[in-house]
C-alpha atoms as a PDB file:
ATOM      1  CA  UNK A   1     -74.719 -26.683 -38.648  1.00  0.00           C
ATOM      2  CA  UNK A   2     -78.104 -28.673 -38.486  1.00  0.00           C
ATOM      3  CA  UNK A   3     -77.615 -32.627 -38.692  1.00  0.00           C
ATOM      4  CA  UNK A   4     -80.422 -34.769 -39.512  1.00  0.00           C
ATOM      5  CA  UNK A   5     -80.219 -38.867 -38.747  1.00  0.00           C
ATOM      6  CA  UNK A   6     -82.266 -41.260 -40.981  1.00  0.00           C
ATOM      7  CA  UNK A   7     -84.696 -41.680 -37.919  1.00  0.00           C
ATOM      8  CA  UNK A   8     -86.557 -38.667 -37.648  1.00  0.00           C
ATOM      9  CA  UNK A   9     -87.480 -39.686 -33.624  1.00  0.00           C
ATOM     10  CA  UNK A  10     -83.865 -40.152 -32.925  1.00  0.00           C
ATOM     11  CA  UNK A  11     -83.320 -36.137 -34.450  1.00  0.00           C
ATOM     12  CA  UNK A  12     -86.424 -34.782 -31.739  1.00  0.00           C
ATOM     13  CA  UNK A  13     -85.322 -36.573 -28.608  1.00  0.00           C
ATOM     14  CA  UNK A  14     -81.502 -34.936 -29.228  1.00  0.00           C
ATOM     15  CA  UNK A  15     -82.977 -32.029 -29.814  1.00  0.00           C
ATOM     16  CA  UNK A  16     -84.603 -31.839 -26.628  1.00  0.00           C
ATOM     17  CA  UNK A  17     -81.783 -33.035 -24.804  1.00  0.00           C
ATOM     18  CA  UNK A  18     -79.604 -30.224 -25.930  1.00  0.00           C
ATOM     19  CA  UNK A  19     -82.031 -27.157 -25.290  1.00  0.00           C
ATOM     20  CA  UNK A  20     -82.635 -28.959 -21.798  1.00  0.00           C
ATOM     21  CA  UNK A  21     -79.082 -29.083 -21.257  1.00  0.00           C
ATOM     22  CA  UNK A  22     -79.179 -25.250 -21.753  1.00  0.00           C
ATOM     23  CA  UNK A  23     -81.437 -24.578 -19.322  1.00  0.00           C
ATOM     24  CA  UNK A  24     -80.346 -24.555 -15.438  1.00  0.00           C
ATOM     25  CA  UNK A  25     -83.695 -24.799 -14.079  1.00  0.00           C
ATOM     26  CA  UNK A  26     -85.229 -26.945 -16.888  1.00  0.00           C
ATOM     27  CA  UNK A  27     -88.830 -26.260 -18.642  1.00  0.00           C
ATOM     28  CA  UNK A  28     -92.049 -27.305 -19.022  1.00  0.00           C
ATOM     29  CA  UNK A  29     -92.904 -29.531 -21.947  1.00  0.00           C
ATOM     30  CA  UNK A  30     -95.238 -26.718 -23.152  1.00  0.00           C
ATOM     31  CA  UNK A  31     -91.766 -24.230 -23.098  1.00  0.00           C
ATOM     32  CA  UNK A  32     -89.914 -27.612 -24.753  1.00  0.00           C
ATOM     33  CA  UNK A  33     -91.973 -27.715 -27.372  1.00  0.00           C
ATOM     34  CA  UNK A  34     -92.416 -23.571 -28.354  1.00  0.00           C
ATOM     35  CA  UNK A  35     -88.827 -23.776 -28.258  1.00  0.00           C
ATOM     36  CA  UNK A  36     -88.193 -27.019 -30.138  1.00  0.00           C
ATOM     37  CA  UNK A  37     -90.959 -26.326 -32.458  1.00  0.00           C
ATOM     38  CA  UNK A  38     -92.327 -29.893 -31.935  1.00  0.00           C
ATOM     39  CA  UNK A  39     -95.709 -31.064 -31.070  1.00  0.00           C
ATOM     40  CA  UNK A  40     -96.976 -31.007 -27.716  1.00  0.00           C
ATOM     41  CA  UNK A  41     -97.726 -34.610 -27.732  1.00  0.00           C
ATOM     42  CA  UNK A  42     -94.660 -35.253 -29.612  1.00  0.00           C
ATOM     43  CA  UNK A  43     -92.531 -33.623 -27.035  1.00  0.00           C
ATOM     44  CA  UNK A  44     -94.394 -35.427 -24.302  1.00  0.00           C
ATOM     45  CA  UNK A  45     -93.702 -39.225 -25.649  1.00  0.00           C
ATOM     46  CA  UNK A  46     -90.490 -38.449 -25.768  1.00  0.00           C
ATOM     47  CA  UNK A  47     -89.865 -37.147 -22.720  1.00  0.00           C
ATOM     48  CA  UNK A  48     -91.580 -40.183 -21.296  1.00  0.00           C
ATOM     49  CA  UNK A  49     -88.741 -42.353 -22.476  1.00  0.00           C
ATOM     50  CA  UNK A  50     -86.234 -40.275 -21.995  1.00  0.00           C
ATOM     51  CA  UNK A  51     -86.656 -40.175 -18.352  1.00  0.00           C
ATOM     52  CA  UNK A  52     -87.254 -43.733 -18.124  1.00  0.00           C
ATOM     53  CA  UNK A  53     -83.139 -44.010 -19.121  1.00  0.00           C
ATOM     54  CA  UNK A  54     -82.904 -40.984 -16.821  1.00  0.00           C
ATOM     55  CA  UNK A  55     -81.524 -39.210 -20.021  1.00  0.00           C
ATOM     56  CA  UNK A  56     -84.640 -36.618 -17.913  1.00  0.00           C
ATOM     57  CA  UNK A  57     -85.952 -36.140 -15.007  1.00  0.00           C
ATOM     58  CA  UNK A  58     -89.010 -34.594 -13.955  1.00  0.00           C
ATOM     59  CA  UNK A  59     -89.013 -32.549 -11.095  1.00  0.00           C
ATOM     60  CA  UNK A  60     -91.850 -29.947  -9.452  1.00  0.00           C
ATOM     61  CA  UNK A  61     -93.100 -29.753 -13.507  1.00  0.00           C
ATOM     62  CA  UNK A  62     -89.616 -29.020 -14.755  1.00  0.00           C
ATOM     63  CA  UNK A  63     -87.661 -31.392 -17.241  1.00  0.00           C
ATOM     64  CA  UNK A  64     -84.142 -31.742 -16.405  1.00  0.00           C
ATOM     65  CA  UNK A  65     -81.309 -33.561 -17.460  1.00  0.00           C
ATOM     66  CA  UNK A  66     -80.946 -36.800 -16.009  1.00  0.00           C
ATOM     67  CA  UNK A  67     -77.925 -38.025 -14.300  1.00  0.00           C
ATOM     68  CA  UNK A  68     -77.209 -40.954 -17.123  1.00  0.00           C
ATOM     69  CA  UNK A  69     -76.265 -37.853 -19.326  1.00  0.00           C
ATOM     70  CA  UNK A  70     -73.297 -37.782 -16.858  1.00  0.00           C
ATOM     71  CA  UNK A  71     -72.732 -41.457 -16.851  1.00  0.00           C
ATOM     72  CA  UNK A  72     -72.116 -40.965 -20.318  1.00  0.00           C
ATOM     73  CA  UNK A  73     -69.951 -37.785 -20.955  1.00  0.00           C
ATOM     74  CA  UNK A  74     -67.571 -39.217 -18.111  1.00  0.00           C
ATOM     75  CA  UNK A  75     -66.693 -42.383 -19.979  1.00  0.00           C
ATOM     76  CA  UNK A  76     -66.202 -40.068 -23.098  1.00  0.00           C
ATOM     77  CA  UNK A  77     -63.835 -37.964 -21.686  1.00  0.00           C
ATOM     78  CA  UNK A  78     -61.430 -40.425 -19.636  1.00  0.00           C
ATOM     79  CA  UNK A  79     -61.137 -42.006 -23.015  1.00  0.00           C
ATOM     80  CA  UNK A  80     -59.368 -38.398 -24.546  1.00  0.00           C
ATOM     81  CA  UNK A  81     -56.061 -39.068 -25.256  1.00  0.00           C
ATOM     82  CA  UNK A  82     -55.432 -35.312 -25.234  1.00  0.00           C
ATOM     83  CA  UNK A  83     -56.945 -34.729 -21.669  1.00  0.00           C
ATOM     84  CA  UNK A  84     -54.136 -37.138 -20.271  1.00  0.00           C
ATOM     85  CA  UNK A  85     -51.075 -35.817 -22.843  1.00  0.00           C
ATOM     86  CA  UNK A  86     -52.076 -32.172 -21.956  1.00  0.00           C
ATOM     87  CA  UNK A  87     -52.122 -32.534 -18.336  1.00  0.00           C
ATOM     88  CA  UNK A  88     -48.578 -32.426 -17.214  1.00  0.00           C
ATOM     89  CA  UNK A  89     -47.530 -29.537 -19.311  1.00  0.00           C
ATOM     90  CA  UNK A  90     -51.159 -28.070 -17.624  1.00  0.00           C
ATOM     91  CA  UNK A  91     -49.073 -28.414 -14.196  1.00  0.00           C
ATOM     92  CA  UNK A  92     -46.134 -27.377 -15.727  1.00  0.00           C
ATOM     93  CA  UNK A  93     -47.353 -24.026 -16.322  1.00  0.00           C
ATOM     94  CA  UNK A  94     -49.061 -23.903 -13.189  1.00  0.00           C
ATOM     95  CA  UNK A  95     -45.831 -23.997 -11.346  1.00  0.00           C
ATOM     96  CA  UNK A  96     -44.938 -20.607 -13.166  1.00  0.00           C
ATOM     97  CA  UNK A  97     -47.413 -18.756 -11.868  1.00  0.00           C
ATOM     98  CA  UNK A  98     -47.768 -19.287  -7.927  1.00  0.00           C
ATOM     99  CA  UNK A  99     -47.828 -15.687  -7.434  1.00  0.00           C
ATOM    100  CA  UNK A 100     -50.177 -14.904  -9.421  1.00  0.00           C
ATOM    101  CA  UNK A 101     -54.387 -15.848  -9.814  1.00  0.00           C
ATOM    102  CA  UNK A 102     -54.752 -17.833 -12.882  1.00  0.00           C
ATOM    103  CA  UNK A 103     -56.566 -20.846 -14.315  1.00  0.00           C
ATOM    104  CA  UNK A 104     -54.768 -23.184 -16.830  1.00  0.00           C
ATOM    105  CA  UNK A 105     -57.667 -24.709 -18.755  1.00  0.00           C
ATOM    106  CA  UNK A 106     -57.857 -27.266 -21.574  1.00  0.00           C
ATOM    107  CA  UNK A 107     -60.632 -27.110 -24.399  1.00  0.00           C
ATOM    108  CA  UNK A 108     -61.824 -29.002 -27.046  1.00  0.00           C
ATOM    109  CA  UNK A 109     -64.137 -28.187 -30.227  1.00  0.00           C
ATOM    110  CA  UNK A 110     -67.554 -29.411 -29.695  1.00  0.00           C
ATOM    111  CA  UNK A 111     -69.985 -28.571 -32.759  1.00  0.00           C
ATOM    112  CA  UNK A 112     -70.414 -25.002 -32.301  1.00  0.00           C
ATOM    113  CA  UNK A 113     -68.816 -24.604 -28.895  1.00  0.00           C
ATOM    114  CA  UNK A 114     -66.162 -25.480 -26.943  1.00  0.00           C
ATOM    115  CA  UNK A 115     -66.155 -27.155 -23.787  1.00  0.00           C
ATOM    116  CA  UNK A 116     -63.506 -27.214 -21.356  1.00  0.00           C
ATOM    117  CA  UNK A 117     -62.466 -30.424 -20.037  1.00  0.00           C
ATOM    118  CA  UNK A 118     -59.643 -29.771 -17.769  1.00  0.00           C
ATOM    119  CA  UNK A 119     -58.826 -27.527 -15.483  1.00  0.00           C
ATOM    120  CA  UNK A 120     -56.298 -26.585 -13.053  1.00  0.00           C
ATOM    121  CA  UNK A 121     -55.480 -23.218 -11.164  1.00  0.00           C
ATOM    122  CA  UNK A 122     -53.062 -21.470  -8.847  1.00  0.00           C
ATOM    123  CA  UNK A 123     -53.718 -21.337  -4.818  1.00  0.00           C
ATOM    124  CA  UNK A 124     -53.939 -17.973  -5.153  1.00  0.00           C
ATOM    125  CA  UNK A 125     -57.101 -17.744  -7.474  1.00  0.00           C
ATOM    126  CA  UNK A 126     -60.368 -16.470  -5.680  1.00  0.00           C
ATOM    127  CA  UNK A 127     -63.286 -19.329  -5.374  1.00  0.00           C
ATOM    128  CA  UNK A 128     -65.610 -17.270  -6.861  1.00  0.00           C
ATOM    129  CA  UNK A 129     -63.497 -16.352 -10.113  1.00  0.00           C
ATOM    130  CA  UNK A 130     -63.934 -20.526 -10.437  1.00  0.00           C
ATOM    131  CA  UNK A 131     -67.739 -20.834  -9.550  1.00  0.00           C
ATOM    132  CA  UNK A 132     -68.383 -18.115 -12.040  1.00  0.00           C
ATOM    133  CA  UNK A 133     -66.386 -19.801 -15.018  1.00  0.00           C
ATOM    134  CA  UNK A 134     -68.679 -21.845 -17.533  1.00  0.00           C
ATOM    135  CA  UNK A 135     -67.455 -25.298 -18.996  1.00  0.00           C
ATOM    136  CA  UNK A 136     -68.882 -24.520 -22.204  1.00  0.00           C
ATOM    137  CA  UNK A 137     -69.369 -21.166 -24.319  1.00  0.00           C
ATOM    138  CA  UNK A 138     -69.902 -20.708 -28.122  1.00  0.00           C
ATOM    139  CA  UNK A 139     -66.955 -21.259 -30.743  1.00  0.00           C
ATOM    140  CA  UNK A 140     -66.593 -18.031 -32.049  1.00  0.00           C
ATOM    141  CA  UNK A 141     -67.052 -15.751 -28.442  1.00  0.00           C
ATOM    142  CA  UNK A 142     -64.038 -17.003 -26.458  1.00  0.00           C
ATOM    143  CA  UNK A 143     -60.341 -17.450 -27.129  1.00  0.00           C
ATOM    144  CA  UNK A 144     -59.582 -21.053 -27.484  1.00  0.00           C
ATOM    145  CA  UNK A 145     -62.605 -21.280 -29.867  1.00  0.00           C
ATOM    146  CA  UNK A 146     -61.044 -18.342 -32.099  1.00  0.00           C
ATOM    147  CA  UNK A 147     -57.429 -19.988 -31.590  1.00  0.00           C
ATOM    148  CA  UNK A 148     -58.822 -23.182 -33.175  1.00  0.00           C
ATOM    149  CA  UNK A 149     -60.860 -21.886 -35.611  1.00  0.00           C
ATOM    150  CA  UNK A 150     -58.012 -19.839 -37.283  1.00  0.00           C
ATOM    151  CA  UNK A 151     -56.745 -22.864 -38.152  1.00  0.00           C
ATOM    152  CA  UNK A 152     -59.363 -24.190 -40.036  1.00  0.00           C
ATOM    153  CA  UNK A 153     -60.285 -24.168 -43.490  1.00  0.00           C
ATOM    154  CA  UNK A 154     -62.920 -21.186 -44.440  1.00  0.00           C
ATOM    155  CA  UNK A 155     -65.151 -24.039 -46.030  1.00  0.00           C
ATOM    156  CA  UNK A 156     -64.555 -25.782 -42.472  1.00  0.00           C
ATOM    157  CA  UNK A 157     -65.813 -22.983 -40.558  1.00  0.00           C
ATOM    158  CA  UNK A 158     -69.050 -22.379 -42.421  1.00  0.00           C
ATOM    159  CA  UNK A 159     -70.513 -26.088 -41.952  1.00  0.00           C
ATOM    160  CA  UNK A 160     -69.599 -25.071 -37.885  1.00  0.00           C
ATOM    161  CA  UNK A 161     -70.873 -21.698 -37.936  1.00  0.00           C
ATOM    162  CA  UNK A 162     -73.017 -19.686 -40.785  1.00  0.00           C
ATOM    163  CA  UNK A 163     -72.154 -17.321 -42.672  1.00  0.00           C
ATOM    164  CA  UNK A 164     -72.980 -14.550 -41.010  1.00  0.00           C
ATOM    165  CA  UNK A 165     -71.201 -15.342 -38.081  1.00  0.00           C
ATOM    166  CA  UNK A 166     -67.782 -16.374 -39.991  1.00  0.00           C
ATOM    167  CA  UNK A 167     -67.915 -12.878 -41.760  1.00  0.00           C
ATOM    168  CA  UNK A 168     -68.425 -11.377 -38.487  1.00  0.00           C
ATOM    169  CA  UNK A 169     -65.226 -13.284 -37.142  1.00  0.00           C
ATOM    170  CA  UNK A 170     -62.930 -13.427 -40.090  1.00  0.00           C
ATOM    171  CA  UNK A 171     -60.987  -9.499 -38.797  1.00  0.00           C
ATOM    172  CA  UNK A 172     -60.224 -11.628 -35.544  1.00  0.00           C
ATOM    173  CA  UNK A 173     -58.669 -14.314 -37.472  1.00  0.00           C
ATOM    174  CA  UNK A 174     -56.888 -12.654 -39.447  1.00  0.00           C
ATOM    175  CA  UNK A 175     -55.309 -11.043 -36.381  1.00  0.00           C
ATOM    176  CA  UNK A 176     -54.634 -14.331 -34.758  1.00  0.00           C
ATOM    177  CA  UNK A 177     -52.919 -15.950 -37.746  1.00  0.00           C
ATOM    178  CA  UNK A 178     -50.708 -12.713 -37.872  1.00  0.00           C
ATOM    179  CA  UNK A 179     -50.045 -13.633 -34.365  1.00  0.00           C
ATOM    180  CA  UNK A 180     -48.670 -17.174 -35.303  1.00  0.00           C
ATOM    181  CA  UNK A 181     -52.056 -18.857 -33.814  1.00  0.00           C
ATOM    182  CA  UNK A 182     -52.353 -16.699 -30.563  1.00  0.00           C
ATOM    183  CA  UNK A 183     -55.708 -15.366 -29.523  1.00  0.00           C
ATOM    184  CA  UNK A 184     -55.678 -12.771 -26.654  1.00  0.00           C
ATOM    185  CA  UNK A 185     -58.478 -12.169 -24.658  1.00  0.00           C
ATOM    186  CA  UNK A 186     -59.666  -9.471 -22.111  1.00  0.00           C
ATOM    187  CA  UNK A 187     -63.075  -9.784 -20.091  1.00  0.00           C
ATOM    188  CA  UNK A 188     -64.447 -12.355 -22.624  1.00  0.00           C
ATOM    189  CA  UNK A 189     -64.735 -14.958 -19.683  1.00  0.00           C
ATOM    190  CA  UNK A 190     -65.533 -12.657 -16.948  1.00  0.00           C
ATOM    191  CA  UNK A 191     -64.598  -9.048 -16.099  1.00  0.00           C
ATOM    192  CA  UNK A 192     -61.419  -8.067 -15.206  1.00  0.00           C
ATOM    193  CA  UNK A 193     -60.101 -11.664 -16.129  1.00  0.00           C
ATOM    194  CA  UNK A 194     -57.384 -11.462 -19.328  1.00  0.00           C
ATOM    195  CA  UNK A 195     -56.420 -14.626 -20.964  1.00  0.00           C
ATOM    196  CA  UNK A 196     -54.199 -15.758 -24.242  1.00  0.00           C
ATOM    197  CA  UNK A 197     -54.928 -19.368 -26.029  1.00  0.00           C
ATOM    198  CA  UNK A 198     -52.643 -21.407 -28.349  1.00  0.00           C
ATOM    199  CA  UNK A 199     -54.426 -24.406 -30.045  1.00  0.00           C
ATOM    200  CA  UNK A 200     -53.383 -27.630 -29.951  1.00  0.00           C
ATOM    201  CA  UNK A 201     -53.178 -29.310 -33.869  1.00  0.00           C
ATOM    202  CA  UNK A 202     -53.809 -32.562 -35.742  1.00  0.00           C
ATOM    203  CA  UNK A 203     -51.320 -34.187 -38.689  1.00  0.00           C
ATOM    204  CA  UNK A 204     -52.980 -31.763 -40.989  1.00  0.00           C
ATOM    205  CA  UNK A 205     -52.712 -28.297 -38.588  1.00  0.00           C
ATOM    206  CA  UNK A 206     -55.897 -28.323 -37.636  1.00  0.00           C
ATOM    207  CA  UNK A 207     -57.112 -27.405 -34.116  1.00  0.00           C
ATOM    208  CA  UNK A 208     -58.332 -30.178 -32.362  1.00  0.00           C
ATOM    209  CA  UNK A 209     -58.019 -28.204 -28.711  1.00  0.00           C
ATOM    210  CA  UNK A 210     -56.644 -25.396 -27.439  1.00  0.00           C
ATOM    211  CA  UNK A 211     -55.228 -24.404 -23.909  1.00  0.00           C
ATOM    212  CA  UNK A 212     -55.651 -21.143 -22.042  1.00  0.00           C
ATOM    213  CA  UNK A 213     -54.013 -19.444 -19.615  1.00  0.00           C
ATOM    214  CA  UNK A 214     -56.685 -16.590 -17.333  1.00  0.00           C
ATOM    215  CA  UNK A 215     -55.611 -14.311 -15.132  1.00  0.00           C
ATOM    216  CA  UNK A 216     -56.344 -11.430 -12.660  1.00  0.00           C
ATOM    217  CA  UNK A 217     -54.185  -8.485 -13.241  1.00  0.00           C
ATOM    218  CA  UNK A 218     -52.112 -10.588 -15.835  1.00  0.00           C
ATOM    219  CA  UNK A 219     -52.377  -8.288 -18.992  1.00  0.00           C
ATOM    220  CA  UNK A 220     -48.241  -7.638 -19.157  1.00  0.00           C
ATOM    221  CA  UNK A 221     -47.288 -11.772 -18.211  1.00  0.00           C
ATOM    222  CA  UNK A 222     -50.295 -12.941 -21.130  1.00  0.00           C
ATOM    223  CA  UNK A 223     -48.712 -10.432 -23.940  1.00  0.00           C
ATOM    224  CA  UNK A 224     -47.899 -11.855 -26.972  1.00  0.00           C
ATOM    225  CA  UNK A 225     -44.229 -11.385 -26.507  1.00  0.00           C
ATOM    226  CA  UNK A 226     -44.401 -12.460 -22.961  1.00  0.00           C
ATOM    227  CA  UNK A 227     -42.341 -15.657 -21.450  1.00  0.00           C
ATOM    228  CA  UNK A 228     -45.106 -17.206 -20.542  1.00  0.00           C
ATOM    229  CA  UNK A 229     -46.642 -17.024 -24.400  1.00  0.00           C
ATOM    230  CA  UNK A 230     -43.539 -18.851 -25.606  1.00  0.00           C
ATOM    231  CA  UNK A 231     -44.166 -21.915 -22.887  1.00  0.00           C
ATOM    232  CA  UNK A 232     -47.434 -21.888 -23.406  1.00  0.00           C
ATOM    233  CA  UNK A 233     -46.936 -22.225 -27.506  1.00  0.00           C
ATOM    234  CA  UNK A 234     -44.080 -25.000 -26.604  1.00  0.00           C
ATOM    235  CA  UNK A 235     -46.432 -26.732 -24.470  1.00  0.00           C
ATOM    236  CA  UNK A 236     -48.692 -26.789 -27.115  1.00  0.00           C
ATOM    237  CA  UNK A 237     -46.673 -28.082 -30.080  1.00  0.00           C
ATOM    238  CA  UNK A 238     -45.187 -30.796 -27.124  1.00  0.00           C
ATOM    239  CA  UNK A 239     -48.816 -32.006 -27.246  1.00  0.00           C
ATOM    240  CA  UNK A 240     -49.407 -31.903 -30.553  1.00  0.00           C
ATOM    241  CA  UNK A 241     -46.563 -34.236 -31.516  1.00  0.00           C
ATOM    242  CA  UNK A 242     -47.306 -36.638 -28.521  1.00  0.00           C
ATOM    243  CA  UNK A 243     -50.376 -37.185 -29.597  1.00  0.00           C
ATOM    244  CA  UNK A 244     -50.039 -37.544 -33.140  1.00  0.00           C
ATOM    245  CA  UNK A 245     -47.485 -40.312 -32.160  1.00  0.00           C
ATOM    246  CA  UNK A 246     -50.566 -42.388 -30.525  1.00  0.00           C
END
């Protein structure tokens, strides 16, 4: 969905900011603005005060984002009630799968991705299966983002995604509201990693976050009929109604 502030300046510099954040070895302010389709100059002035708030940095000719980005995003995210509800039942579930390799992760809705803001996982769970795993992917290509947008309102959907890409999810929806709000994944993550997400919901049922359970050789304990389904659905609604008593 594009947003637009009254202060056209204030719309450029974000703009910036999130295709820098995209890229892991930043760009060149002639790449920033082909991409952005700003001005040169434009893109240059801004850039200028952006690192000045080291929102940027500039390093070897590269524009990066700035370490005050972090500053930021921290103090957001201790403040998530759901982060700190979530996390015991997180552990909880942990402690049900010490034989195995998984990663318990929580998400939340972020425009038109998710981003994962905790994370926990079980001894036996290979460092690089963790390196490899992103903290953000889009909406509608992962299972907590499918979990929560099945819960949504079709009107909902299309101001998050267009409607192309709602038409293109709306089979895998449907399957996950026939499911009672599980989404199963396989590979989606990484290869060879299966996973099954339950979202968690507001007063009026709509997702607000989702947790997932991923696992190595895990496609019979993640089934939808599986023990572990039912305490991760529990865990879930447990969350839900804690927070909606804050």
């Amino acid at each position: 969905m594009i947003r637009k502030s009254p202060i056209q300046v204030i719309d450029k510099a974000v703009t910036l900011l999130r295709i820098i954040s995209d890229l892991k070895q930043g760009a060149s302010a002639l790449e920033l603005a082909k991409l952005s389709g700003l001005d040169r100059t434009t893109v240059h002035r801004i850039l200028k005060s952006l690192i000045v708030w080291d929102l940027v940095i500039h390093e070897d000719g590269m524009f990066k984002s700035g370490p005050e980005s972090l500053f930021y995003s921290t103090r957001y995210l201790n403040r998530l009630n759901i982060r700190r509800v979530a996390l015991p039942f997180m552990v909880e579930i942990q402690k049900l799968l010490t034989d195995k390799q998984a990663v318990i992760s929580l998400s939340i809705p972020v425009r038109e991705h998710v981003v994962l803001i905790e994370r926990i996982w079980t001894q036996l769970t290979p460092l690089n299966v963790l390196m490899d795993l992103s903290d953000q992917y889009p909406i509608d290509k992962i299972p907590s983002g499918l979990a929560m947008l099945a819960t949504y309102n079709p009107l909902v959907c299309r101001e998050i995604l267009d409607e192309q890409r709602c038409a293109e999810i709306e089979p895998r929806l449907t399957e996950i509201r026939a499911a009672k709000g599980f989404c199963i994944g396989a590979n989606e993550q990484q290869l060879g990693l299966n996973s099954i997400a339950y979202p968690v919901l507001n007063p009026r049922s709509e997702g607000i976050g989702a947790l997932v359970i991923a696992g190595l050789d895990t496609e019979k304990e993640l089934s939808l009929n599986s023990p572990l389904a039912g305490h991760l659905k529990r865990a879930c609604e447990n969350i839900s109604g804690q927070l909606n008593y804050l």
